[in-house]
Protein backbone atom coordinates (compact mmCIF):
# COMPACT_ATOMS: atom_id res chain seq x y z
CA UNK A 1 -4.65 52.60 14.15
CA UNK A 2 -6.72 50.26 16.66
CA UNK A 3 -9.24 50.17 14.57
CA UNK A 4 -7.35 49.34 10.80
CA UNK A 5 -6.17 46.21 13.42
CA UNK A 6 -9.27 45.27 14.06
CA UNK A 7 -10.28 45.23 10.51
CA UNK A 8 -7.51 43.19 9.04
CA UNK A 9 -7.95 41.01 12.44
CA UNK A 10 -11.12 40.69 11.36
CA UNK A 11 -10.14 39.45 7.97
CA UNK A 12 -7.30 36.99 9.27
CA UNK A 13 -8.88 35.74 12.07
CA UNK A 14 -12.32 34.76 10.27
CA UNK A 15 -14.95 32.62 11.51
CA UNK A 16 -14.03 29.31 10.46
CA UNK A 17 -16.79 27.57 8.33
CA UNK A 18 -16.54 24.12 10.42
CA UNK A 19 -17.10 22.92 13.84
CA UNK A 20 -14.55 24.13 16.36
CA UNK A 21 -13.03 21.00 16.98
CA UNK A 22 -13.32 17.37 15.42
CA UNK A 23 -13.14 15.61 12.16
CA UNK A 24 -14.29 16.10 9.25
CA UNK A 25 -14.25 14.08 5.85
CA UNK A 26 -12.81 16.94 3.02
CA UNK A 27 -11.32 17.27 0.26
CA UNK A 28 -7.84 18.93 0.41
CA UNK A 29 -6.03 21.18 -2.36
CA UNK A 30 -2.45 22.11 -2.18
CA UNK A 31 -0.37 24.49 -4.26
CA UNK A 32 3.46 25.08 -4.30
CA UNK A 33 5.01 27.35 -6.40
CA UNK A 34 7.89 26.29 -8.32
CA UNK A 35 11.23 28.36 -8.07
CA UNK A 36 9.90 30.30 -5.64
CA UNK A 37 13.24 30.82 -3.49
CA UNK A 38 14.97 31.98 -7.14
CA UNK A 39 17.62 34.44 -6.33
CA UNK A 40 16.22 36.52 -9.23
CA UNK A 41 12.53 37.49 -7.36
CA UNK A 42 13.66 39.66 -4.58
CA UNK A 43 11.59 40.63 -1.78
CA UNK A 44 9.30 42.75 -3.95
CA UNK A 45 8.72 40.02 -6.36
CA UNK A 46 8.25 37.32 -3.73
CA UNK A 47 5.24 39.86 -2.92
CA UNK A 48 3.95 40.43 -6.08
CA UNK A 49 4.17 36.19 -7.11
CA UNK A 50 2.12 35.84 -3.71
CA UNK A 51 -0.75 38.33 -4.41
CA UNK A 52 -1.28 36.92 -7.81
CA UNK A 53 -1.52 33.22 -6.36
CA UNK A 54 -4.39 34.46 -4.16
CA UNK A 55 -5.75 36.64 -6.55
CA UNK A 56 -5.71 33.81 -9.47
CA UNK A 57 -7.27 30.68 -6.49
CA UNK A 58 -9.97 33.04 -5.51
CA UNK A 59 -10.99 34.04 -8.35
CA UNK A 60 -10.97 30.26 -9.76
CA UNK A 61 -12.95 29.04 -6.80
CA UNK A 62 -15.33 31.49 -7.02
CA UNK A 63 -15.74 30.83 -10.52
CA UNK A 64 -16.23 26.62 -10.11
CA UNK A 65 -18.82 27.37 -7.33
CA UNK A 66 -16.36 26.85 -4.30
CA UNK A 67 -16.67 29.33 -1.80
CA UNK A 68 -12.97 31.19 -1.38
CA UNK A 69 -14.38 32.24 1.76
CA UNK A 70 -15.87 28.85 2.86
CA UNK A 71 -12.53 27.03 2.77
CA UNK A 72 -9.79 26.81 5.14
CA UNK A 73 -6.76 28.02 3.92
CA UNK A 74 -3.25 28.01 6.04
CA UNK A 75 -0.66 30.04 3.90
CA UNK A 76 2.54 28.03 3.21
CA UNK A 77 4.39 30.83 2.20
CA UNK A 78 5.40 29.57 -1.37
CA UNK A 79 1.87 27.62 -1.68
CA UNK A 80 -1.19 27.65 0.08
CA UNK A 81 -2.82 24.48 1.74
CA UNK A 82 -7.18 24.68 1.25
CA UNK A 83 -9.28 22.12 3.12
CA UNK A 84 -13.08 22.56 1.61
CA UNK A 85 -15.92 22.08 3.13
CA UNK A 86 -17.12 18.74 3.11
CA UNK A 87 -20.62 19.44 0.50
CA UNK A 88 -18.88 20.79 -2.10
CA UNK A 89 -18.53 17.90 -5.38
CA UNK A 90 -15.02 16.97 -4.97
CA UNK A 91 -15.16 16.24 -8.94
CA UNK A 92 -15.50 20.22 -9.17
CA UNK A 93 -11.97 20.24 -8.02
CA UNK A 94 -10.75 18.13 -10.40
CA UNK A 95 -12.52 19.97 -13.52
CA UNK A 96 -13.22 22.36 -13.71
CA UNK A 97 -11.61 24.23 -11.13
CA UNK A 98 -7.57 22.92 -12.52
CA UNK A 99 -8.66 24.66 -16.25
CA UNK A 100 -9.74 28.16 -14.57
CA UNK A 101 -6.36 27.51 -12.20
CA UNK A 102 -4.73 26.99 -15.37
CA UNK A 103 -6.58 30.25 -17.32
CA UNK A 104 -5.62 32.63 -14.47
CA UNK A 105 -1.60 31.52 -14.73
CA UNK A 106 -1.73 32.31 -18.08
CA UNK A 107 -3.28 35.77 -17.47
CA UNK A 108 -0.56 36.50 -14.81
CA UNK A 109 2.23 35.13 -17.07
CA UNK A 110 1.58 37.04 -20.17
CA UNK A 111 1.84 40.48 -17.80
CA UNK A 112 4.53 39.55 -15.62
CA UNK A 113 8.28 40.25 -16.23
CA UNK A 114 10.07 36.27 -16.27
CA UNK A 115 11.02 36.04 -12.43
CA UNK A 116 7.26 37.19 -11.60
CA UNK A 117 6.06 34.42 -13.58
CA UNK A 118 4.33 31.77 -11.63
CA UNK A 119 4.50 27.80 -12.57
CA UNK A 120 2.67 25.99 -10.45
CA UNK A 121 2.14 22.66 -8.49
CA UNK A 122 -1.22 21.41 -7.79
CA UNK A 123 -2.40 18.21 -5.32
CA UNK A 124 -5.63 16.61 -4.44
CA UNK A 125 -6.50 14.44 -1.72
CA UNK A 126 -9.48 13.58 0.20
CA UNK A 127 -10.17 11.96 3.82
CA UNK A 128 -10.80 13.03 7.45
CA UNK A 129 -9.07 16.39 8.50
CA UNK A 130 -9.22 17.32 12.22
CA UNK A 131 -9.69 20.51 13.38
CA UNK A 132 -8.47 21.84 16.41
CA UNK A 133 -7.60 25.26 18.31
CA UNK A 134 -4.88 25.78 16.08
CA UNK A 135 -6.32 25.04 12.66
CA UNK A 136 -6.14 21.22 10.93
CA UNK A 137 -3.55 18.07 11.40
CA UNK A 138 -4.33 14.61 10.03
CA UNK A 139 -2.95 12.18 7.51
CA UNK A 140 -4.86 13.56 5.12
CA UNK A 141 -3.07 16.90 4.99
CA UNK A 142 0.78 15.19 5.60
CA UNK A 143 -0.48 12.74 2.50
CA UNK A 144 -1.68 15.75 0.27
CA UNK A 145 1.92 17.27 0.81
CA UNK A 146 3.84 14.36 -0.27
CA UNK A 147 2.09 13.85 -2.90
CA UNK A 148 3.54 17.53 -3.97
CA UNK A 149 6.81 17.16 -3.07
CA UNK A 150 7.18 13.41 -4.91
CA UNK A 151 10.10 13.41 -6.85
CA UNK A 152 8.55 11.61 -10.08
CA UNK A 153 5.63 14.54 -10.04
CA UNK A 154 8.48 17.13 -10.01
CA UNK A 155 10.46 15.67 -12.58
CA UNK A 156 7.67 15.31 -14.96
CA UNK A 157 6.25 19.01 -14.19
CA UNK A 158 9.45 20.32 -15.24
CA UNK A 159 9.68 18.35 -18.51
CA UNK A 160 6.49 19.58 -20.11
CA UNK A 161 7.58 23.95 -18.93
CA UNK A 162 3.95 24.55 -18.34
CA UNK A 163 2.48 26.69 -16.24
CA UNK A 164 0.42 24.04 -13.92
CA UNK A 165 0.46 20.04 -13.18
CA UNK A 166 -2.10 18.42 -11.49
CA UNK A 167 -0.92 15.24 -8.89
CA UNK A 168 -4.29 13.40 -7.51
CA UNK A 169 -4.11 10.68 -4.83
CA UNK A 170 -4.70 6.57 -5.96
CA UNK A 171 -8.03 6.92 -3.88
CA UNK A 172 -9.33 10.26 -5.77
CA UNK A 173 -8.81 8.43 -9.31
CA UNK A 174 -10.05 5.51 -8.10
CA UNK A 175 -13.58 7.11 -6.74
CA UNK A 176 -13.93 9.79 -8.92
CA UNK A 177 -11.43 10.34 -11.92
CA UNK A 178 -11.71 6.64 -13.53
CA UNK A 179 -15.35 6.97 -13.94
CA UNK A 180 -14.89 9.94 -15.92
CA UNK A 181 -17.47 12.14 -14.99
CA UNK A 182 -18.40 15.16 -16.71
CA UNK A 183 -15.47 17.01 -19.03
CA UNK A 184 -12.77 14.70 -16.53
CA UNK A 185 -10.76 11.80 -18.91
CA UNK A 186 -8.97 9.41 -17.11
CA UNK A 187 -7.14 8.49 -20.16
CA UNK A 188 -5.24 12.10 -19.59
CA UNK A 189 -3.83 10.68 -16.19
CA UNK A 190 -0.41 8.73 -15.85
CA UNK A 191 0.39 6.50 -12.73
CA UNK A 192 3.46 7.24 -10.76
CA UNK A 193 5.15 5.83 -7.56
CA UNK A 194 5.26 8.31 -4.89
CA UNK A 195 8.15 7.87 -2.55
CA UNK A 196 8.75 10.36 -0.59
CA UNK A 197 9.84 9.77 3.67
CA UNK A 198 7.46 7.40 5.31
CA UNK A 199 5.01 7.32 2.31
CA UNK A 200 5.13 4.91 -0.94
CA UNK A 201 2.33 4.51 -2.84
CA UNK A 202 0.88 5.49 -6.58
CA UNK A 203 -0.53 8.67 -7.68
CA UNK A 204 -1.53 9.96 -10.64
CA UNK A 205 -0.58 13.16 -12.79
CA UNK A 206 -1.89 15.74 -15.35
CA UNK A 207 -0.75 18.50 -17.52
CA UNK A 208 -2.51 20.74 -19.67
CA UNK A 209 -3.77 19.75 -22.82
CA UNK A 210 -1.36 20.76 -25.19
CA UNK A 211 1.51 19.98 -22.87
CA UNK A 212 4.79 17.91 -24.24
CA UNK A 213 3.77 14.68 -22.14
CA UNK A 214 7.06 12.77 -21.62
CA UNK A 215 8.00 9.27 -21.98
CA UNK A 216 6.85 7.36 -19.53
CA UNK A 217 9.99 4.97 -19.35
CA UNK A 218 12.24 8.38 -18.70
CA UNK A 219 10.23 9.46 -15.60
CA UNK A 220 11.57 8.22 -12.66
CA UNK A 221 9.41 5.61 -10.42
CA UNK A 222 6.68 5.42 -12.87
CA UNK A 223 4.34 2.47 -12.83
CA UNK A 224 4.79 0.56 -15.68
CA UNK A 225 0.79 -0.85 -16.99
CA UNK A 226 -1.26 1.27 -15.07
């Protein structure tokens, strides 16, 4: 028995791949899943959505050339918040790390019963995270969650009934997604108004190609001429 703990202590309590304390600039990913609280996914379902999330984000990172096991990850219980470490190509994130994101839901969907289905809610952010004792704090990380949680991205993620949307900060479209590097076009991202608590400002959002876009005009807090 002592020694099983020390194994899966082992594996929850890893080394983590940054400095003990200080700050760091990173990039930040976080996922929610949608409906997770539905009264149809009981406890066993809750557990079975959950494994597939990690199973689906490690297998993605690993496949973009982000190291699952190089990244700090804090479990959110219906999400998962990653900070990664501050070489890796933030542009990776963007693409093509959302389409093998995207690839894995699909897998998952197409063998799971409807309330083990998994829709889910992606955000991007980048800036100085602190590390401390405890794990990581910063404005980064409370701007990377409001982003998620923004009303306009929520509304528009439901219209399209896909299994992923993508919400990037103003500052990550305006260093790297406006250039248009690689496979990423900025003409696939829409500007919204984020206004959520303390924070207003724009973001930006993506759906799958394929995906019912809506009107702009019938999202709310979208900004008009982007």
């Amino acid at each position: 028995m002592g020694r099983a703990m020390g194994r899966l202590s082992a594996r929850v309590l890893r080394p983590r791949p940054y400095a003990p304390e200080g700050a760091l600039q990173c990039a930040v990913v976080a996922f929610d899943i949608a409906g997770f609280g539905d009264r149809r996914r009981d406890d066993e379902v809750q557990l079975y959505v959950r494994a597939g999330l990690y199973r689906i984000l490690e297998e993605a990172f690993e496949d973009t050339g982000v190291p699952w096991r190089g990244c700090h990850r804090e479990d959110r219980g219906d999400g998962v918040l990653i900070v990664v470490p501050a070489l890796v190509a933030t542009e990776l994130l963007i693409s093509p790390l959302t389409e093998r994101v995207r690839a894995g839901l699909r897998r998952h969907n197409k063998l799971s019963s409807e309330p083990a289905q998994i829709r889910l809610r992606m955000a991007l952010h980048a800036g100085h995270v602190h590390f401390d004792p405890y794990g990581v704090a910063g404005r980064t990380l409370v701007h990377a969650f409001r982003l998620l949680e923004a009303p306009a991205f929520k509304t528009a993620f439901a219209a399209t009934g896909r299994e992923l949307g993508c919400v990037v900060s103003d500052r990550l479209y305006d260093d790297v997604i406006r250039h248009g590097p690689g496979l990423i076009d900025p003409d696939l991202y829409d500007a919204i108004r984020v206004s959520v608590k303390e924070t207003e400002t724009r973001a930006w959002v993506h759906f799958p190609p394929g995906a019912v876009r809506p009107a702009l005009n019938a999202w709310p807090h979208v900004v008009a001429g982007a």
